[in-house]
C-alpha atoms as a PDB file:
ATOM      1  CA  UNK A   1     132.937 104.556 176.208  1.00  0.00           C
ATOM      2  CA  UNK A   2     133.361 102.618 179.708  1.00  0.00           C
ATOM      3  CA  UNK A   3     130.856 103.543 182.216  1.00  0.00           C
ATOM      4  CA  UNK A   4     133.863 105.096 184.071  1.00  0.00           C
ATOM      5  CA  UNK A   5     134.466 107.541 181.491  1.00  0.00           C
ATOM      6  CA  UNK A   6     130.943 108.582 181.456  1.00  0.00           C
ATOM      7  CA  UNK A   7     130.561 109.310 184.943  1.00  0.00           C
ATOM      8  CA  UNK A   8     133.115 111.697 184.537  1.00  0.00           C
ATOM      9  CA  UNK A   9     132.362 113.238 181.900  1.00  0.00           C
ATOM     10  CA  UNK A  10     128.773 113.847 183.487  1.00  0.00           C
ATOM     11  CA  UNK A  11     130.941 115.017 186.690  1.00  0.00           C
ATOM     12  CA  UNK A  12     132.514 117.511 184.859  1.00  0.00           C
ATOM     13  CA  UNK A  13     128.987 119.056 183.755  1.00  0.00           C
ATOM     14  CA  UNK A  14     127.655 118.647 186.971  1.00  0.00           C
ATOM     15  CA  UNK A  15     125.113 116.287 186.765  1.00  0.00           C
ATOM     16  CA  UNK A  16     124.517 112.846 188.847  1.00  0.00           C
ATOM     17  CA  UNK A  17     122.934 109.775 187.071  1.00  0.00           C
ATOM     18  CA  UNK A  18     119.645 111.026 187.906  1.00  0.00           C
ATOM     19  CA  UNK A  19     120.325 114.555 186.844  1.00  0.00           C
ATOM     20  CA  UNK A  20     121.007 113.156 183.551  1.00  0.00           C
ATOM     21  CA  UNK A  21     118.304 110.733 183.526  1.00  0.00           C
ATOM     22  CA  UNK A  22     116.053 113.351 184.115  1.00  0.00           C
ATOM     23  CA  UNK A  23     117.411 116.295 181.686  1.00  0.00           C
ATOM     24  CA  UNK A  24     117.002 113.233 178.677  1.00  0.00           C
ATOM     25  CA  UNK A  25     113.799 111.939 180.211  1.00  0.00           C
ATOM     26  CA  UNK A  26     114.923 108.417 180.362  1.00  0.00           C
ATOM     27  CA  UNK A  27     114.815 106.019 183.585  1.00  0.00           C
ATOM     28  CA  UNK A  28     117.697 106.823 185.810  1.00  0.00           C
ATOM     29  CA  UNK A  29     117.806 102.682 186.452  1.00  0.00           C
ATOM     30  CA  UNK A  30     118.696 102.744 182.416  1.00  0.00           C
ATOM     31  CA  UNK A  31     121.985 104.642 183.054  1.00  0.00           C
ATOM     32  CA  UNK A  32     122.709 102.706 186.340  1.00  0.00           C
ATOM     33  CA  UNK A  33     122.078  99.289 184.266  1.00  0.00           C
ATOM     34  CA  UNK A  34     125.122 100.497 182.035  1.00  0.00           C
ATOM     35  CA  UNK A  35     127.188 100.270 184.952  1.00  0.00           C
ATOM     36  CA  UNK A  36     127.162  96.636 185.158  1.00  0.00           C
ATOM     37  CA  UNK A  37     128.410  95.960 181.479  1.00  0.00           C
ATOM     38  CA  UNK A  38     131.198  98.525 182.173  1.00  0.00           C
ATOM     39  CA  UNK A  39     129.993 100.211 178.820  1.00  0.00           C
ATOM     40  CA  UNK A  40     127.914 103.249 177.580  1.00  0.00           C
ATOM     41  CA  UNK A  41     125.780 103.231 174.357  1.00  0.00           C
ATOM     42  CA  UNK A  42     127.624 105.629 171.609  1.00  0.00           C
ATOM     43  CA  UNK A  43     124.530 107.998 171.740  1.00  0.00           C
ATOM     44  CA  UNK A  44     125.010 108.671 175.399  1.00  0.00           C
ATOM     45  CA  UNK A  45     128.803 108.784 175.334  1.00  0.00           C
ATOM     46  CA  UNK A  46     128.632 111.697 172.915  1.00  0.00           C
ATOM     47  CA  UNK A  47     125.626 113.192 175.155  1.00  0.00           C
ATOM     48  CA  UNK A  48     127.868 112.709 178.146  1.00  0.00           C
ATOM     49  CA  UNK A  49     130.918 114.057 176.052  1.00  0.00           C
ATOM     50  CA  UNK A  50     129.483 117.164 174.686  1.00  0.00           C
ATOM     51  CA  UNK A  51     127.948 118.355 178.083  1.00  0.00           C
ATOM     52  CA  UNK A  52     131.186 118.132 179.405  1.00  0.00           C
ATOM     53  CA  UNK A  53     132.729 120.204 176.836  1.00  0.00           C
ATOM     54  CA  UNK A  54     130.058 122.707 177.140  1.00  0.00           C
ATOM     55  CA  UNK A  55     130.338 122.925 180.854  1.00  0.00           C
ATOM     56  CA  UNK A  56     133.793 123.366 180.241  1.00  0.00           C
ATOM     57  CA  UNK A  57     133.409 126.603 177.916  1.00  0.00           C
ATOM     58  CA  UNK A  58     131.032 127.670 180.541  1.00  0.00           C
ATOM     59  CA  UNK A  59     128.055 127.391 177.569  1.00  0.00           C
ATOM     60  CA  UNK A  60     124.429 126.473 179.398  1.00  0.00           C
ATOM     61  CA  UNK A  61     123.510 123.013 177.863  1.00  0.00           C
ATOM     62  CA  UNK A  62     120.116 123.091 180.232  1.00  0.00           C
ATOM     63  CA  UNK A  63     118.557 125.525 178.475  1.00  0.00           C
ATOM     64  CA  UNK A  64     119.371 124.405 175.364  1.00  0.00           C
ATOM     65  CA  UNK A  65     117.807 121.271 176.240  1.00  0.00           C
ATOM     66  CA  UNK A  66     114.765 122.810 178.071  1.00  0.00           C
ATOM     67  CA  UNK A  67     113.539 123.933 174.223  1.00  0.00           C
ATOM     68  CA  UNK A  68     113.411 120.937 172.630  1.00  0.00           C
ATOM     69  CA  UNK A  69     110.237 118.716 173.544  1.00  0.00           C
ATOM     70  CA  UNK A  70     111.634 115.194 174.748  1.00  0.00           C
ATOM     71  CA  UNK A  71     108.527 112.714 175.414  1.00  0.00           C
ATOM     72  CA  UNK A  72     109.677 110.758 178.629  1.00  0.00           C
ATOM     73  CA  UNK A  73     110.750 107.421 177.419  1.00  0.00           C
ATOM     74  CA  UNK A  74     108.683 104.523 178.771  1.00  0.00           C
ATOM     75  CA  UNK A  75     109.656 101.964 180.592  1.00  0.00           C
ATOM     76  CA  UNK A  76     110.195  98.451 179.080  1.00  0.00           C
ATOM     77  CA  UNK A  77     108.264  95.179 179.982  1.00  0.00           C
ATOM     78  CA  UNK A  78     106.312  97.240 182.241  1.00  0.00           C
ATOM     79  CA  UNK A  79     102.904  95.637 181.523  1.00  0.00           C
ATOM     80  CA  UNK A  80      99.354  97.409 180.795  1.00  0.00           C
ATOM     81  CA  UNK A  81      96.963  97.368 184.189  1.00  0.00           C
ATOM     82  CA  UNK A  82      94.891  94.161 182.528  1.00  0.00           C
ATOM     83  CA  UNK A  83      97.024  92.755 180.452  1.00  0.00           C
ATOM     84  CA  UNK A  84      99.748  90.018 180.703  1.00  0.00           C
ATOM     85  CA  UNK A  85     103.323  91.909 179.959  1.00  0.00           C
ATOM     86  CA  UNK A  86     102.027  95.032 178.156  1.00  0.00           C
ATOM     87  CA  UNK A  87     101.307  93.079 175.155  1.00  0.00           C
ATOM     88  CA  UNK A  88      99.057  94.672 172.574  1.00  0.00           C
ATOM     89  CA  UNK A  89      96.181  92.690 173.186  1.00  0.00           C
ATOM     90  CA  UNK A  90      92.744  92.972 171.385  1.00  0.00           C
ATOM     91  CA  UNK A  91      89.649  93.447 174.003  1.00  0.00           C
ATOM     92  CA  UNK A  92      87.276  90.803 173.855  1.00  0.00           C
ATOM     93  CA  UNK A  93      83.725  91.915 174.828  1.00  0.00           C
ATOM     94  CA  UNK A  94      82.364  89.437 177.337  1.00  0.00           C
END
């Protein structure tokens, strides 16, 4: 799905980038990043697609989101406070 398609497809649900972002607890840059390759992973694309059609038969996709436990995604190559890129390092006594 092009990035285009997405957007409006998240339009017609009523949700911005970060809207989305934050209903799937994922990093709003991740969906932004998509919008440089002009392409959408499949698994968002149907997200996007079946929000819209929900929205559309005026069924509340929210809440059935809100009951299903999503850990926030973490962000990648963000490194570990003491240690070089977030590598699993061992500790060393010194």
């Amino acid at each position: 799905m092009t990035y285009k398609e997405f957007r409006r497809q998240l339009g017609k649900a009523g949700l911005t980038n970060k809207a989305f972002a934050e209903l799937v607890k994922i990093n709003c840059n991740s969906i932004t990043n998509y919008k440089k390759d002009g392409e959408v992973p499949a698994h968002w694309a149907i997200v996007s697609v079946l929000m819209g059609v929900m929205a559309d038969h005026k069924l509340d996709f929210k809440e059935a989101l809100g009951g299903i436990e999503i850990e926030q995604k973490k962000t990648r190559g963000t490194a570990i406070k003491g240690r070089f890129g977030g590598s699993k390092q061992t500790d060393f006594p010194l």
